[in-house]
C-alpha atoms as a PDB file:
ATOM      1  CA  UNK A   1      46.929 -30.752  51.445  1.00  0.00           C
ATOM      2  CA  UNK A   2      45.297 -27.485  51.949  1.00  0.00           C
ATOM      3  CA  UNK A   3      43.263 -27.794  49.246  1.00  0.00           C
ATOM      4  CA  UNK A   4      42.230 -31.141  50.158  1.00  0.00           C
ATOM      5  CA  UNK A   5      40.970 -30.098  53.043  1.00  0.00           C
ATOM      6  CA  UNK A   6      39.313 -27.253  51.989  1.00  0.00           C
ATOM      7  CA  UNK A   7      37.800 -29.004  49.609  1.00  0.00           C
ATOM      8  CA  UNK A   8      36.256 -31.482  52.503  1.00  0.00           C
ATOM      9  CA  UNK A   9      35.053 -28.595  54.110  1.00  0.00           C
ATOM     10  CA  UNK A  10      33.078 -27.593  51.414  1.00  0.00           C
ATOM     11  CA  UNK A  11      31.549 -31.226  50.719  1.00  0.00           C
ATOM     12  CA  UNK A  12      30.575 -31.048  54.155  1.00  0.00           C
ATOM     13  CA  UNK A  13      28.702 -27.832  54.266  1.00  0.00           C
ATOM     14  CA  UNK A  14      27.778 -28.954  50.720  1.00  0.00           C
ATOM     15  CA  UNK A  15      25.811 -32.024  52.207  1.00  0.00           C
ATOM     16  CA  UNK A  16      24.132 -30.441  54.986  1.00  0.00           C
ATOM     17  CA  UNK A  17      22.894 -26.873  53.020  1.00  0.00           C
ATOM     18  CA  UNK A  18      21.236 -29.768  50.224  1.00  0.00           C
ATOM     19  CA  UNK A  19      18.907 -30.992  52.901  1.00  0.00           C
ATOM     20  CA  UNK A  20      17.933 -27.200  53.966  1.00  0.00           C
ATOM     21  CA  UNK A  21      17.393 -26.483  50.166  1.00  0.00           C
ATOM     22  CA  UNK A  22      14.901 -29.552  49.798  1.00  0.00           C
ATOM     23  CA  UNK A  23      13.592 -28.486  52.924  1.00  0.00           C
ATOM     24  CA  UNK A  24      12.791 -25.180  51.659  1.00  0.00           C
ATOM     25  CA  UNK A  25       9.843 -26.277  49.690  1.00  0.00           C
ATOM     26  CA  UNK A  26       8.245 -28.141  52.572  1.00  0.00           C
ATOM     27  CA  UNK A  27       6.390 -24.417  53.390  1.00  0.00           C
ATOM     28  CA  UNK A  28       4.999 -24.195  50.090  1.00  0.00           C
ATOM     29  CA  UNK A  29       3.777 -27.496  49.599  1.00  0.00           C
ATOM     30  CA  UNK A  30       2.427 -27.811  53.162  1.00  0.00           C
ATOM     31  CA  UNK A  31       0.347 -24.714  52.294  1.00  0.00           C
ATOM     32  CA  UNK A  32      -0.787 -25.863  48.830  1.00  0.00           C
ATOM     33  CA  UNK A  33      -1.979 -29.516  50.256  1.00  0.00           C
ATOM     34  CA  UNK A  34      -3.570 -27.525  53.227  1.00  0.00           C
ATOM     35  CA  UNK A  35      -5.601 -25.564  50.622  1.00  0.00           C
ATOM     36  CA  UNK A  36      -5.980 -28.391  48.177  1.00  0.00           C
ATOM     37  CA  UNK A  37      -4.462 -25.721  45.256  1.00  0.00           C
ATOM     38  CA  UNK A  38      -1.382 -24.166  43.938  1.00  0.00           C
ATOM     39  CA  UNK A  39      -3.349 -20.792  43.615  1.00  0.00           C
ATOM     40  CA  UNK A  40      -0.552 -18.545  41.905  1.00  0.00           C
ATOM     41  CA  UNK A  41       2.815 -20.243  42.773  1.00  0.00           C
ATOM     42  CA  UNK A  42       4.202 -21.374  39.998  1.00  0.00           C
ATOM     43  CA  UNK A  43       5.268 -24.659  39.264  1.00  0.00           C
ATOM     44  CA  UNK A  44       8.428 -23.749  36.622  1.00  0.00           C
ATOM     45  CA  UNK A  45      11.243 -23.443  39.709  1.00  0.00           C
ATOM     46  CA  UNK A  46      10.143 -26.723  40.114  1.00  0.00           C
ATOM     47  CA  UNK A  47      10.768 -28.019  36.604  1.00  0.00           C
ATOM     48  CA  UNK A  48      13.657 -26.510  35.915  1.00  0.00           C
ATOM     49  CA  UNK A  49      15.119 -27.701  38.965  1.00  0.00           C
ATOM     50  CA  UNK A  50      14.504 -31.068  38.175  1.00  0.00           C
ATOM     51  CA  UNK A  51      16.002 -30.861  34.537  1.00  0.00           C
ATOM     52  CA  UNK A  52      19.194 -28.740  36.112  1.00  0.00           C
ATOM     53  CA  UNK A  53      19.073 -32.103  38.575  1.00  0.00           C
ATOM     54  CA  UNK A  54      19.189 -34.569  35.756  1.00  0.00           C
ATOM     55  CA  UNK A  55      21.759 -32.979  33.754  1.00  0.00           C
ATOM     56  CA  UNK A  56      23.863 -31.940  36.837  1.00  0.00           C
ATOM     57  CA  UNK A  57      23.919 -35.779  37.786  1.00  0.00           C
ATOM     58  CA  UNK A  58      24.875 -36.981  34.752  1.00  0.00           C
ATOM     59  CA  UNK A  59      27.856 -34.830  34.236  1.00  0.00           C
ATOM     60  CA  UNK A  60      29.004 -35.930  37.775  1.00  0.00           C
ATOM     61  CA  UNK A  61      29.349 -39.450  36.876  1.00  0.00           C
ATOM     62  CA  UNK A  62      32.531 -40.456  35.954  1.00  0.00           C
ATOM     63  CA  UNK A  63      31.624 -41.716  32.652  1.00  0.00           C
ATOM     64  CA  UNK A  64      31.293 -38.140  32.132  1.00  0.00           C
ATOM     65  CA  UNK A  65      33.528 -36.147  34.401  1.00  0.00           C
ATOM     66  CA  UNK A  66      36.155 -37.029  36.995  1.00  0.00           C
ATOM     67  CA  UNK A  67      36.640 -36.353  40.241  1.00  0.00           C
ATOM     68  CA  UNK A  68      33.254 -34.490  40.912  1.00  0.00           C
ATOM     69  CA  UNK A  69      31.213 -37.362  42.037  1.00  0.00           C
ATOM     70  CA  UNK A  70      29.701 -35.060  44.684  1.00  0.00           C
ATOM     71  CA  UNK A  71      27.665 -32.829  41.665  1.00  0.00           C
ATOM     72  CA  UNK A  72      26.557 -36.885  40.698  1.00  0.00           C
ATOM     73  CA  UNK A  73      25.345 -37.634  44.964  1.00  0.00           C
ATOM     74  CA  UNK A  74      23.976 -34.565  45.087  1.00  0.00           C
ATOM     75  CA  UNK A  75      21.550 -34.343  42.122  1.00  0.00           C
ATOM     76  CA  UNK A  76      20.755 -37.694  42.598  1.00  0.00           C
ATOM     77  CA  UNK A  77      18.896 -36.830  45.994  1.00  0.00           C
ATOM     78  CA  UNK A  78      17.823 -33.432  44.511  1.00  0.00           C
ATOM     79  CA  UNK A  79      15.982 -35.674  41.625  1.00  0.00           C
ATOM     80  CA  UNK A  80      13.917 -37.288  44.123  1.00  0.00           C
ATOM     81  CA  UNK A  81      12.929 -34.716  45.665  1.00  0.00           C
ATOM     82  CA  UNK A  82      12.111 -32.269  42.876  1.00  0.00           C
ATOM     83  CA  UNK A  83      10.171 -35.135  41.775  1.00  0.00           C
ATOM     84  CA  UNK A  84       7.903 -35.750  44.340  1.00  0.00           C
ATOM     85  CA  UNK A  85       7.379 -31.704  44.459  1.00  0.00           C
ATOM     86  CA  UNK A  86       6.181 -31.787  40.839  1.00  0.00           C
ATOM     87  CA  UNK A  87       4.052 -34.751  41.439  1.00  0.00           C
ATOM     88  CA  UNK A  88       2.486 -32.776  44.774  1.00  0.00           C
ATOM     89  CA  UNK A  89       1.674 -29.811  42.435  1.00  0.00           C
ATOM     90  CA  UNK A  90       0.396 -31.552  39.364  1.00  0.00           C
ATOM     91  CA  UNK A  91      -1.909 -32.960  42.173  1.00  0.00           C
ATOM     92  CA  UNK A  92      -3.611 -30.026  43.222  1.00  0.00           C
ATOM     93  CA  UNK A  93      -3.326 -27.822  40.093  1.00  0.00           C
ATOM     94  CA  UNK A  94      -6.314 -26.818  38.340  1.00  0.00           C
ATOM     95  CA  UNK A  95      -6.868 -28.389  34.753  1.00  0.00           C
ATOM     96  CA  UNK A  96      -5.164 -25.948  33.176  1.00  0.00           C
ATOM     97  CA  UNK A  97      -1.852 -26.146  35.006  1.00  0.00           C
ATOM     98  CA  UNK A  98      -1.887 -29.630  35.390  1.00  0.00           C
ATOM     99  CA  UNK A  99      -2.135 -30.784  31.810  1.00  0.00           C
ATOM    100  CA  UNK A 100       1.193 -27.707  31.297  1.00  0.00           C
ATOM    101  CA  UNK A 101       2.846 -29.153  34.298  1.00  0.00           C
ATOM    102  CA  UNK A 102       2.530 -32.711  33.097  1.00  0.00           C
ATOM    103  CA  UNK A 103       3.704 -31.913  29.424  1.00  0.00           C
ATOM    104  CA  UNK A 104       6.630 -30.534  31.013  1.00  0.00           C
ATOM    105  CA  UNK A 105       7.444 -33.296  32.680  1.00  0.00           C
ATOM    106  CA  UNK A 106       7.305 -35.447  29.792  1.00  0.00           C
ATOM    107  CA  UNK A 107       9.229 -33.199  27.978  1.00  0.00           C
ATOM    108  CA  UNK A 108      12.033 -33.237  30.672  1.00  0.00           C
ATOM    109  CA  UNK A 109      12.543 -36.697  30.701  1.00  0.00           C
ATOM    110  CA  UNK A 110      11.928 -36.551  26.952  1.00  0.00           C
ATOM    111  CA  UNK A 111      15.362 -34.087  27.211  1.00  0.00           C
ATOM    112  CA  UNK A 112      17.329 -36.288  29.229  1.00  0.00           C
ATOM    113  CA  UNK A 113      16.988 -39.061  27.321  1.00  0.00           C
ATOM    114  CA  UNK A 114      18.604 -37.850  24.757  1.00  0.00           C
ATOM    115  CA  UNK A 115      21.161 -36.266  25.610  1.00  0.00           C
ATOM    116  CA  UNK A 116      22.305 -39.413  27.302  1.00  0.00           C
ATOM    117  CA  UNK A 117      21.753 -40.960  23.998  1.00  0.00           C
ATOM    118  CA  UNK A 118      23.744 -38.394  22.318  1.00  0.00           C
ATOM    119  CA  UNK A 119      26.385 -37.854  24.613  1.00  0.00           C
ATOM    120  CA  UNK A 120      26.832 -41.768  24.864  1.00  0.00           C
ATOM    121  CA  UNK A 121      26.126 -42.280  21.074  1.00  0.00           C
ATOM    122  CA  UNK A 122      27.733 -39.666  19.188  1.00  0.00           C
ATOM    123  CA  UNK A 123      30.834 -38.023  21.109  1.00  0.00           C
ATOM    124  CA  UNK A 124      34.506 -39.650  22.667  1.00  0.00           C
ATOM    125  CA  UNK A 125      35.430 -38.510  26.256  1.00  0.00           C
ATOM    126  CA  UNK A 126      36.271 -35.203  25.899  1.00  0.00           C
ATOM    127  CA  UNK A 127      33.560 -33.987  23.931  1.00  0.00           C
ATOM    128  CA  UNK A 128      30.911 -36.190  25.887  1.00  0.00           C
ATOM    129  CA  UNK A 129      32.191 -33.790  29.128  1.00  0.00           C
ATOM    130  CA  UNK A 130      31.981 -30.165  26.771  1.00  0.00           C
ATOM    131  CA  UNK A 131      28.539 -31.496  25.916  1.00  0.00           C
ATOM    132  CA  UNK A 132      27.056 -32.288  28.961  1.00  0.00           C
ATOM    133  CA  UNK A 133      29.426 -29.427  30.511  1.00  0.00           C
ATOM    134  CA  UNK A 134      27.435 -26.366  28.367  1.00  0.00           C
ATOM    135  CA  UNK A 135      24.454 -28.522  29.183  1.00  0.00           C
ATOM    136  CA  UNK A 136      24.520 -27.908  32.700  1.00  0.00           C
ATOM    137  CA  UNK A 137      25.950 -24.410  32.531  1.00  0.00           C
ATOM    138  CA  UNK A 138      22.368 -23.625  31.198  1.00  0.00           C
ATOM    139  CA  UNK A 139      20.339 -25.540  33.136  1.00  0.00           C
ATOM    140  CA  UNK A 140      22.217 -24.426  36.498  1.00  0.00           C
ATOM    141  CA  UNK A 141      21.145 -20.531  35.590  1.00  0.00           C
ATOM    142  CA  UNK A 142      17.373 -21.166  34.046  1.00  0.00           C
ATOM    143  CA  UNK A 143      17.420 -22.792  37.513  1.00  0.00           C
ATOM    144  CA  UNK A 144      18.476 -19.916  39.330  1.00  0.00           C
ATOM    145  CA  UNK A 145      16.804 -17.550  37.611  1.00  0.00           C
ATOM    146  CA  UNK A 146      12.802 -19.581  36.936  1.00  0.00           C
ATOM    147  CA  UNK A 147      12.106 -17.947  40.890  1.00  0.00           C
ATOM    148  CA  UNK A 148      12.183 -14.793  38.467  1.00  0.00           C
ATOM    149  CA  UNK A 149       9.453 -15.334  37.019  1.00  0.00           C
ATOM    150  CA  UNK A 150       7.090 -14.574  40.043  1.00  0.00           C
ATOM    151  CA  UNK A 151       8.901 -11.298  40.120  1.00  0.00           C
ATOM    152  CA  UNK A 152       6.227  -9.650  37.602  1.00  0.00           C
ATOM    153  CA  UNK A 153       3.633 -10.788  40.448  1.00  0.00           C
ATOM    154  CA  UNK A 154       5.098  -9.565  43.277  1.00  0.00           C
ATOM    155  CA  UNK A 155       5.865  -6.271  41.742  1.00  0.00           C
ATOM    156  CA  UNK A 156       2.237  -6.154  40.674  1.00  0.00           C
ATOM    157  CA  UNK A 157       0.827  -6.942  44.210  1.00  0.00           C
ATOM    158  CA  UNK A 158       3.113  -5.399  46.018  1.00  0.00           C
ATOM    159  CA  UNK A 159       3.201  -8.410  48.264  1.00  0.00           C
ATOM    160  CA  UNK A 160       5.759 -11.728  48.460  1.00  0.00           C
ATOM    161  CA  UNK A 161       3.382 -13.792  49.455  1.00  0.00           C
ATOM    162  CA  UNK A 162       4.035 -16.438  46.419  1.00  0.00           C
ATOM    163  CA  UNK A 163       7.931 -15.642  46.355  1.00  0.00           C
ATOM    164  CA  UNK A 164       9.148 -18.473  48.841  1.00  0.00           C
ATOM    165  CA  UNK A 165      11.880 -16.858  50.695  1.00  0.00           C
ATOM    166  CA  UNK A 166      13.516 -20.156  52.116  1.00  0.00           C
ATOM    167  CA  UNK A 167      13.688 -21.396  48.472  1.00  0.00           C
ATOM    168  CA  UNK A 168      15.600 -18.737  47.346  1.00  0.00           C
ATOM    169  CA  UNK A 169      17.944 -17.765  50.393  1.00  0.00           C
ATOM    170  CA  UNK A 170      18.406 -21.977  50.528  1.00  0.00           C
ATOM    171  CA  UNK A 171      19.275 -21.912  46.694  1.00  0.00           C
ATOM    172  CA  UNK A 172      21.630 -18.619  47.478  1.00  0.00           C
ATOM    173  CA  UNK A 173      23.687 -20.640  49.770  1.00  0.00           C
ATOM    174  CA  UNK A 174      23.790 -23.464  47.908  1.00  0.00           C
ATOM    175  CA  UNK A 175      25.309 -21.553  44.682  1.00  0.00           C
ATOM    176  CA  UNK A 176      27.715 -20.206  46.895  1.00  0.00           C
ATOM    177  CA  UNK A 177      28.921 -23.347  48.186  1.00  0.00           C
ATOM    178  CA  UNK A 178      29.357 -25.090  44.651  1.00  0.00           C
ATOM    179  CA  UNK A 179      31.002 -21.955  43.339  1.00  0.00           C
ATOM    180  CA  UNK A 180      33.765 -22.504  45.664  1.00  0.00           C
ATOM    181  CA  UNK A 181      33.524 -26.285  45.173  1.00  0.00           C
ATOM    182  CA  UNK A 182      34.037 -25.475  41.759  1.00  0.00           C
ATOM    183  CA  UNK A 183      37.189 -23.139  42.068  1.00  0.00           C
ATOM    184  CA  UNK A 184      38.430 -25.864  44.603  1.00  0.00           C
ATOM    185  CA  UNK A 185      37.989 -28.601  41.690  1.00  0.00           C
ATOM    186  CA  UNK A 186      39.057 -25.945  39.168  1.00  0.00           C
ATOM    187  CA  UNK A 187      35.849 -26.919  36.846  1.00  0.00           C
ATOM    188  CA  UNK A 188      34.681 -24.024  34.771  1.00  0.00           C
ATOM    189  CA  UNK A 189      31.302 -26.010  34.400  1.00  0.00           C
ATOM    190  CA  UNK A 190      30.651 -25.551  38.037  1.00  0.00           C
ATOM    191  CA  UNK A 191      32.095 -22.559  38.972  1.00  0.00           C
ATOM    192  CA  UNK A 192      30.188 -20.267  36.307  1.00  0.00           C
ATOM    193  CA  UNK A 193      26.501 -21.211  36.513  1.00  0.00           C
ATOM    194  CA  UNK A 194      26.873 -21.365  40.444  1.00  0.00           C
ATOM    195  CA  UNK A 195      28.754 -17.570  40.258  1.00  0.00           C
ATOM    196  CA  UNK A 196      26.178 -16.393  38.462  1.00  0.00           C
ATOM    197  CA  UNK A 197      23.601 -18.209  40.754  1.00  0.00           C
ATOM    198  CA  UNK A 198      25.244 -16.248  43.576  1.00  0.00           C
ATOM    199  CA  UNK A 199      24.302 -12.926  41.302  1.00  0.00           C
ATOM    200  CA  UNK A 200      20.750 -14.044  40.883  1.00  0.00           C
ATOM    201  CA  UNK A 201      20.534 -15.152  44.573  1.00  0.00           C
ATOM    202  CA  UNK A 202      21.302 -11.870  46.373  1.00  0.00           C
ATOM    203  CA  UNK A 203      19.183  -9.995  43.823  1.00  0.00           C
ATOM    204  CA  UNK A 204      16.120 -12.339  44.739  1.00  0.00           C
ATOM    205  CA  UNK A 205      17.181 -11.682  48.577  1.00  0.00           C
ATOM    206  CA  UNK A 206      17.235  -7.717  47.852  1.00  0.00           C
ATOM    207  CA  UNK A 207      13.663  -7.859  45.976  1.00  0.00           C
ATOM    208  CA  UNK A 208      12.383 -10.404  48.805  1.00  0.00           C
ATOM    209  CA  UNK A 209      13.499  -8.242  51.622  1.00  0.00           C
ATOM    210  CA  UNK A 210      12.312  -4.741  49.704  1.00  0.00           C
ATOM    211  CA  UNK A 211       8.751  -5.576  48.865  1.00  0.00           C
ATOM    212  CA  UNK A 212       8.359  -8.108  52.580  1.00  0.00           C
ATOM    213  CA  UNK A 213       9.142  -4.482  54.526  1.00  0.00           C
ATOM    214  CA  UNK A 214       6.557  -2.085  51.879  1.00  0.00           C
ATOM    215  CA  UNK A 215       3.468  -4.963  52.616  1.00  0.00           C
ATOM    216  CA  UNK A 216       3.966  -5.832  56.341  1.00  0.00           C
ATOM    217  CA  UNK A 217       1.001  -3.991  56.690  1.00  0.00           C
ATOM    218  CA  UNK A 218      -0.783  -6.911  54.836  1.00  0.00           C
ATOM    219  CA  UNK A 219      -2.416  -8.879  57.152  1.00  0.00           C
ATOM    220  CA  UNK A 220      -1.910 -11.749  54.830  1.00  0.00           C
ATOM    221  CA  UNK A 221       0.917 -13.813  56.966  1.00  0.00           C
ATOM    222  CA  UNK A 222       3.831 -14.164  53.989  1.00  0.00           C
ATOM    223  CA  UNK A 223       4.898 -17.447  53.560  1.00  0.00           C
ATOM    224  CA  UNK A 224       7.922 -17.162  55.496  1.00  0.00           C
ATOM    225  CA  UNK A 225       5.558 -17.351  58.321  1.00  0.00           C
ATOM    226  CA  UNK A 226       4.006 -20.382  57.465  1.00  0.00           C
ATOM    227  CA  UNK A 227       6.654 -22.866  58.325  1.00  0.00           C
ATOM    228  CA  UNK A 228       5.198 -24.661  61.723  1.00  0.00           C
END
């Protein structure tokens, strides 16, 4: 019973800190259609988020795994979104990034396709859930860590202007929620990536917080301030 509803109370906060982290973008991509450019953000968190989306939904579903039909609900909206977001950026990319960000979305759909078709195809129950299990394990932490890959920027600037900071405190919370979700459920696929996601999130926080205080003397507004 207590676990039950502990478990409630998670799906709850679950559903509403989803909406904040597809919110979190809104900033960036306000900013970038205001400019019509994606100057140097990068457009990998955005990728990789869809892929980790993909995957993520597809182990929910039952013909997969049981009982976690929330990781299925949740990824389905997340799709969507990350979607649109790629779409948005592909938009006002120069040709250079938009001919990269539109082979990686090929090759992402390219990627889910087959592992449907294998995991479908080629393995029974159990192994179909190990598969897609591993699967998501991966694509849970190159999602958590791709908002890494500005870090080489903002060390080099000494500014966070590109490093959104409601993306990365939204994804924080998020891994923290599905980590206990995932002790809750007792699910080993969700409770690593998302633990390590935590890791990853407060280290993002520290660097965000570090390098915001050394270039408030920019008179650059960071992006944080952006949100109207």
């Amino acid at each position: 019973m207590i676990n039950d509803m502990a478990t409630n109370r998670v799906t709850e906060m679950e559903s509403q800190l989803i909406l904040s982290l597809l919110y979190a973008c809104r900033p960036t991509f306000k900013r970038i259609a205001k400019n019509h450019s994606t100057e140097q953000f990068s457009g990998l968190p955005y990728i990789y988020s869809l892929l980790n989306c993909l995957i993520c939904f597809w182990y929910g579903l039952p013909c997969v795994a049981h009982g976690v039909i929330l990781v299925a609900t949740v990824n389905s909206i997340g799709a969507i979104f990350q979607l649109v977001y790629v779409a948005l950026f592909i938009k006002y990319a120069d040709k250079t990034k938009k001919l990269k960000m539109a082979g990686l979305l090929i090759a992402v759909f390219c990627a889910f396709a087959l592992v449907i078709c294998v995991s479908l195809e080629l393995l029974d129950d159990g192994r179909r859930q190990m598969f897609v299990g591993y699967l998501s394990v991966a694509s849970l932490i190159s999602m958590f860590a791709s908002p890494l890959f500005i870090i080489n920027l903002v060390i080099r600037t000494g500014s966070v202007e590109f490093m959104p900071f409601y993306l990365s405190l939204s994804t924080f919370l998020m891994s923290i929620s599905f980590f206990a979700y995932g002790m809750l459920k007792h699910d080993f696929f969700i409770y690593v990536p998302n633990g390590i996601g935590t890791i990853l999130g407060v280290i993002q926080l520290l660097l965000y917080a570090y390098y915001s205080r050394k270039s408030s003397s920019d008179c650059r507004l960071p992006l944080l301030a952006s949100c109207e």
